[in-house]
Protein backbone atom coordinates (compact mmCIF):
# COMPACT_ATOMS: atom_id res chain seq x y z
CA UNK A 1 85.36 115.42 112.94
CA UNK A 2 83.83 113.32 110.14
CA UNK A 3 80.43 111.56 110.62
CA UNK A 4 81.48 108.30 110.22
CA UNK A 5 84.47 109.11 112.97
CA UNK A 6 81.78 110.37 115.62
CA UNK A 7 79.95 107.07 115.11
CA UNK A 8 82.99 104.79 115.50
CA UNK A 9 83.33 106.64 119.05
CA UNK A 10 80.57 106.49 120.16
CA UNK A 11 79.88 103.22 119.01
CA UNK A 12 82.42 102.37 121.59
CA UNK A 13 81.31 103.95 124.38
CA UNK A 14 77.88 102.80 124.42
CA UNK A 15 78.16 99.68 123.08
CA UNK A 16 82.04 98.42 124.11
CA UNK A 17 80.93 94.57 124.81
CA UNK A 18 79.37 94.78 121.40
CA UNK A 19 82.31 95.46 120.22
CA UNK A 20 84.64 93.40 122.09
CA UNK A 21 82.36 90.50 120.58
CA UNK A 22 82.57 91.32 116.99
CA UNK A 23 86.13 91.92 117.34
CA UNK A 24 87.22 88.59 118.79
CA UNK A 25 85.03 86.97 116.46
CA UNK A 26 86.34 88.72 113.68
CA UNK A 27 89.78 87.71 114.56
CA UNK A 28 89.17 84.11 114.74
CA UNK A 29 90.82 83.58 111.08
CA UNK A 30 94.13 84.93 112.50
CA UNK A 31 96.74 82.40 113.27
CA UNK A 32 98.21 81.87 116.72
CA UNK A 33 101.71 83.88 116.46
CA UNK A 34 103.92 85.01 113.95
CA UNK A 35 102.87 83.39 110.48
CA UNK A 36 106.13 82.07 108.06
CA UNK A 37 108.51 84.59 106.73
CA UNK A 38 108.09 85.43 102.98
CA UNK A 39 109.52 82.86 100.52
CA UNK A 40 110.08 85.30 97.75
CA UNK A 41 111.76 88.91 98.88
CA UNK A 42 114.45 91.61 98.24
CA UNK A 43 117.72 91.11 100.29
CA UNK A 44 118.84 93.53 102.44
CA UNK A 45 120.32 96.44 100.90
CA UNK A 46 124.15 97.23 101.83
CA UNK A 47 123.53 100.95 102.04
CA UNK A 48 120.81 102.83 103.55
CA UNK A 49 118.05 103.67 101.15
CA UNK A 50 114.39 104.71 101.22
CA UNK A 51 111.34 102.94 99.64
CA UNK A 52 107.69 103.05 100.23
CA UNK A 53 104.65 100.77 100.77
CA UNK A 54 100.91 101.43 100.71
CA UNK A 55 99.02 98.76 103.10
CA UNK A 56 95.37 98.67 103.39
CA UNK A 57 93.48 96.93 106.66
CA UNK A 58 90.62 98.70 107.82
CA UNK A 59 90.86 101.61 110.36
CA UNK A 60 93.73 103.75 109.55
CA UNK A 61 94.02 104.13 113.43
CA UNK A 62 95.31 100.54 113.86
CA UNK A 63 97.32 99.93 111.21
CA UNK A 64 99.13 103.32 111.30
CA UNK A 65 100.11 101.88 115.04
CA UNK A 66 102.02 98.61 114.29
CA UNK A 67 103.67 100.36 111.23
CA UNK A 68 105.20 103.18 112.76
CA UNK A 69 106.56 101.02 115.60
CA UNK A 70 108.51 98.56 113.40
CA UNK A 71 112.19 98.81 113.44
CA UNK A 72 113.48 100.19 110.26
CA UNK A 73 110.47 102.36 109.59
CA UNK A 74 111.02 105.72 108.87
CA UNK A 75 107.56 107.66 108.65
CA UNK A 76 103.99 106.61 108.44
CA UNK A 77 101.35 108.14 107.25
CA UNK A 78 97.73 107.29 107.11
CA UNK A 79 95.58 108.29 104.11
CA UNK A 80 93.53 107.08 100.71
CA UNK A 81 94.26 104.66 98.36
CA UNK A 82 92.09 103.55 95.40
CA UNK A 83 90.20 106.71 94.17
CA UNK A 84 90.90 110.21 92.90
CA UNK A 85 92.54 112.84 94.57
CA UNK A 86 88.78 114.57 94.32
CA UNK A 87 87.40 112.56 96.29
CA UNK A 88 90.41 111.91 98.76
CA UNK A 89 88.32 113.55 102.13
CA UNK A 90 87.07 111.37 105.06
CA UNK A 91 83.71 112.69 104.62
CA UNK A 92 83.61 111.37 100.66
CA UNK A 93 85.49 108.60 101.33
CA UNK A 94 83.01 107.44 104.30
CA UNK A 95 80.25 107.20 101.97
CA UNK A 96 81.84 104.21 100.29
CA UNK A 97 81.43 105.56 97.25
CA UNK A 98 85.10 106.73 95.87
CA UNK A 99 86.85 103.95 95.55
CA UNK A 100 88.90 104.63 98.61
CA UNK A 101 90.70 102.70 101.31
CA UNK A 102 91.78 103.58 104.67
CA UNK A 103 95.36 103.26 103.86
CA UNK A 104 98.79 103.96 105.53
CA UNK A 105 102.16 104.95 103.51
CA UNK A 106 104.90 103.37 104.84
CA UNK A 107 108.46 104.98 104.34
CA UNK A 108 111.25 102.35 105.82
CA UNK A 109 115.24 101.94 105.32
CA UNK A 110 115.66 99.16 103.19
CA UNK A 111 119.18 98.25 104.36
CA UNK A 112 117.22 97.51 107.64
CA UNK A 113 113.94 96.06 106.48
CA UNK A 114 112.37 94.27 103.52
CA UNK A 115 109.57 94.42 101.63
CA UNK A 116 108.49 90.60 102.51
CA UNK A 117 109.12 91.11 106.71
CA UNK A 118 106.67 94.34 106.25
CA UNK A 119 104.31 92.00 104.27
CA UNK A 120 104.78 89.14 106.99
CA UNK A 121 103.97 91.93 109.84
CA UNK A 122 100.97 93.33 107.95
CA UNK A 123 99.39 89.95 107.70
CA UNK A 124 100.34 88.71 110.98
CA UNK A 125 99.14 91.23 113.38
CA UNK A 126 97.92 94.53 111.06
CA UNK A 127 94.44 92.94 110.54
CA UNK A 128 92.77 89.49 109.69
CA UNK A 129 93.38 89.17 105.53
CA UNK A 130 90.74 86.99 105.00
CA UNK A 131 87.73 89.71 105.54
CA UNK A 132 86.03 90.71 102.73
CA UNK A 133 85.17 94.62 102.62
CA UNK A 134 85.60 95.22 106.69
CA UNK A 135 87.62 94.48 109.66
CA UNK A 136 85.78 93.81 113.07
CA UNK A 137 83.12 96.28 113.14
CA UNK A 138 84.04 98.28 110.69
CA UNK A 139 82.02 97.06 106.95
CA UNK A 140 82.54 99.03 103.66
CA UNK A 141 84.64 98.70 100.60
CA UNK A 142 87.09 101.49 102.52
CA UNK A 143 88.19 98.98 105.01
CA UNK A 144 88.82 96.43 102.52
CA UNK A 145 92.66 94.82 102.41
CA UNK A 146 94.60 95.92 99.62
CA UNK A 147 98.14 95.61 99.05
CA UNK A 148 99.08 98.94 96.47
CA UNK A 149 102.20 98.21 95.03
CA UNK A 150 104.24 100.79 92.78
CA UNK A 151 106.81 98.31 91.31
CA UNK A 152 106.87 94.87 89.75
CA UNK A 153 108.93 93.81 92.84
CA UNK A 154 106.75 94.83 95.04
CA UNK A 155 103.82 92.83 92.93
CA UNK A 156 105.71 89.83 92.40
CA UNK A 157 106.52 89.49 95.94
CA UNK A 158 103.31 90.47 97.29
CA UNK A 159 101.43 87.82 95.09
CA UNK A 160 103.93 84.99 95.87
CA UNK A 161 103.34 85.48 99.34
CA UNK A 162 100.11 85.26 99.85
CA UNK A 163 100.12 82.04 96.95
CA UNK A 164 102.48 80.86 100.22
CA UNK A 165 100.10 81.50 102.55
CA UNK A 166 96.81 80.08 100.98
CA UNK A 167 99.43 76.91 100.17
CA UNK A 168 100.48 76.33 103.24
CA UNK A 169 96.59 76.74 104.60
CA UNK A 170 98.12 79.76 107.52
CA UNK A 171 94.50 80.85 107.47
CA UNK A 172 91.67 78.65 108.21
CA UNK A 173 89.81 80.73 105.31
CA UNK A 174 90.97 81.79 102.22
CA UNK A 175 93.10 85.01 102.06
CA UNK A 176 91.00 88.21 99.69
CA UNK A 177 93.40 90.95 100.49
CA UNK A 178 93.59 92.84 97.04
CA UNK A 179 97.42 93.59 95.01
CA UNK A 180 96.87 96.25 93.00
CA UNK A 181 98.98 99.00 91.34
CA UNK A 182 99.21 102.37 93.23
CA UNK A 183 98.09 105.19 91.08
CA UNK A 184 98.06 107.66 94.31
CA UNK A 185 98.46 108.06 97.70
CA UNK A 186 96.55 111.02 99.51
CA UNK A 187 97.60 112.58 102.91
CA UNK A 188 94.07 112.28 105.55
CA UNK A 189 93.41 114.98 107.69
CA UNK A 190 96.02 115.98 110.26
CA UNK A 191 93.60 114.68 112.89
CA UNK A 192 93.66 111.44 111.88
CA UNK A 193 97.65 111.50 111.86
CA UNK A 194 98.86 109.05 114.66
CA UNK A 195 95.43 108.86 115.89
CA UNK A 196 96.44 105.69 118.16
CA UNK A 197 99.14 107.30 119.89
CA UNK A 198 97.02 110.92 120.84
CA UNK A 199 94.07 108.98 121.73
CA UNK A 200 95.33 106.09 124.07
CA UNK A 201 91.86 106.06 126.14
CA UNK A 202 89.71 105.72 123.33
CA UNK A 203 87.72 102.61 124.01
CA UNK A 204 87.95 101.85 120.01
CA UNK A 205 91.62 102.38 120.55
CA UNK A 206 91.20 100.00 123.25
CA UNK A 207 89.55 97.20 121.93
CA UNK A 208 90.24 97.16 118.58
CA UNK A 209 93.67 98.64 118.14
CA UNK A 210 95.98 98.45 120.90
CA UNK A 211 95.94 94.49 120.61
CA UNK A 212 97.53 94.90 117.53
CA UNK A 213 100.65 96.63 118.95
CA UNK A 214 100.60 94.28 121.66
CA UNK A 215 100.81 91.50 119.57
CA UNK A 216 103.57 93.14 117.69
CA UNK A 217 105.49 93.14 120.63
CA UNK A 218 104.86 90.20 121.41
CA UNK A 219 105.50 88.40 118.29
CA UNK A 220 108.15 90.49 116.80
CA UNK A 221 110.66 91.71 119.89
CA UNK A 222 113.27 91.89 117.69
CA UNK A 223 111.30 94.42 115.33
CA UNK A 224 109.61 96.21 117.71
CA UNK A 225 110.05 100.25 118.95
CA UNK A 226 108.57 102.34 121.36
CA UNK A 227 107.17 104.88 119.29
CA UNK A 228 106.79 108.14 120.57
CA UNK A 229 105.60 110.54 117.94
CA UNK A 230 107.39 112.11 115.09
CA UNK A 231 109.94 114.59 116.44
């Protein structure tokens, strides 16, 4: 178990209301239910196919939890974006000092979901994109939002949507979420692998993730699984 992990627990056993506190007030910039569907995206493909996206929104934990539970994903997995594969550990990456994000790989059928509804889901209930270098009570450059695309599509659509977004004034504060090519993706430890779902008691769990799957629910029913771990 890395430092920085051991601290994030017991951060929230001792000091929960602390917590609780900086999380609601974090959270203040996100809008009140689903925010508009993307403008600019891919249609449907008429054939099952597989594509990937890299999404980066603090804690791993959390956003590895409303990813694998949308309809028409096919894996998740969390991991490192941003840095060198050197330095692609939880204990270098925890020192803020690689380059690194938190970041979650998301495989999903693109005859049943599209790039812009993932994008739409990641900023409507994944984390708050107007944070600069933290979510809640998490601070550092590794919890920073970053969208990592590997294609021009995937640029061009990410880029429109938040130019959407900041038009339309969704967010009371301007959006600083990051698109940026991917030049690698690194696997975290197994441990950290559906963290969420192993660890539903955790009080950080608790308070700062499991609203996010709730709102998922909530605002996406038609989108939203019961995940139950890889099989």
């Amino acid at each position: 178990m890395g430092v920085r992990m051991a601290g994030r627990i017991a951060l929230a056993l001792l000091v929960v209301g602390i917590v609780v506190f900086l999380f609601t007030r974090s959270t203040n910039a996100s809008p009140k239910g689903p925010i508009p569907a993307a403008a600019t995206d891919d249609a449907l493909a008429t054939a099952p196919g597989k594509a990937k996206a890299v999404f980066a929104g603090g804690c791993f934990w959390g956003t590895q939890g409303v990813f694998e539970r949308v309809k028409g994903v096919v894996d998740t997995t969390a991991g490192y974006s941003g840095g060198s594969a050197a330095t692609a550990t939880y204990d270098q990456v925890t020192t803020e000092t690689t380059g690194h994000a938190e970041s979650v790989q998301v495989v999903y059928d693109t005859s049943k979901i599209t790039y812009g509804t993932l994008l739409r889901i990641f900023f409507s209930v994944a984390h708050d994109p107007t944070q600069l270098n933290r979510q809640g009570p998490d601070v550092g450059t590794s919890y920073r939002s970053a969208i990592f695309y590997s294609n021009d599509d995937q640029k061009r659509i990410a880029q429109a949507y938040i130019a959407q977004l900041d038009a339309a004034h969704v967010f009371p504060k301007a959006i600083v979420t990051e698109v940026t090519p991917l030049k690698g993706f690194y696997r975290a430890e197994d441990y950290h692998q559906d963290y969420a779902l192993h660890n539903p008691g955790n009080p950080y769990i608790l308070v700062c993730d499991r609203p996010k799957i709730e709102a998922l629910q909530k605002e996406f029913p038609d989108l939203f699984v019961d995940y139950k771990g890889k099989k």
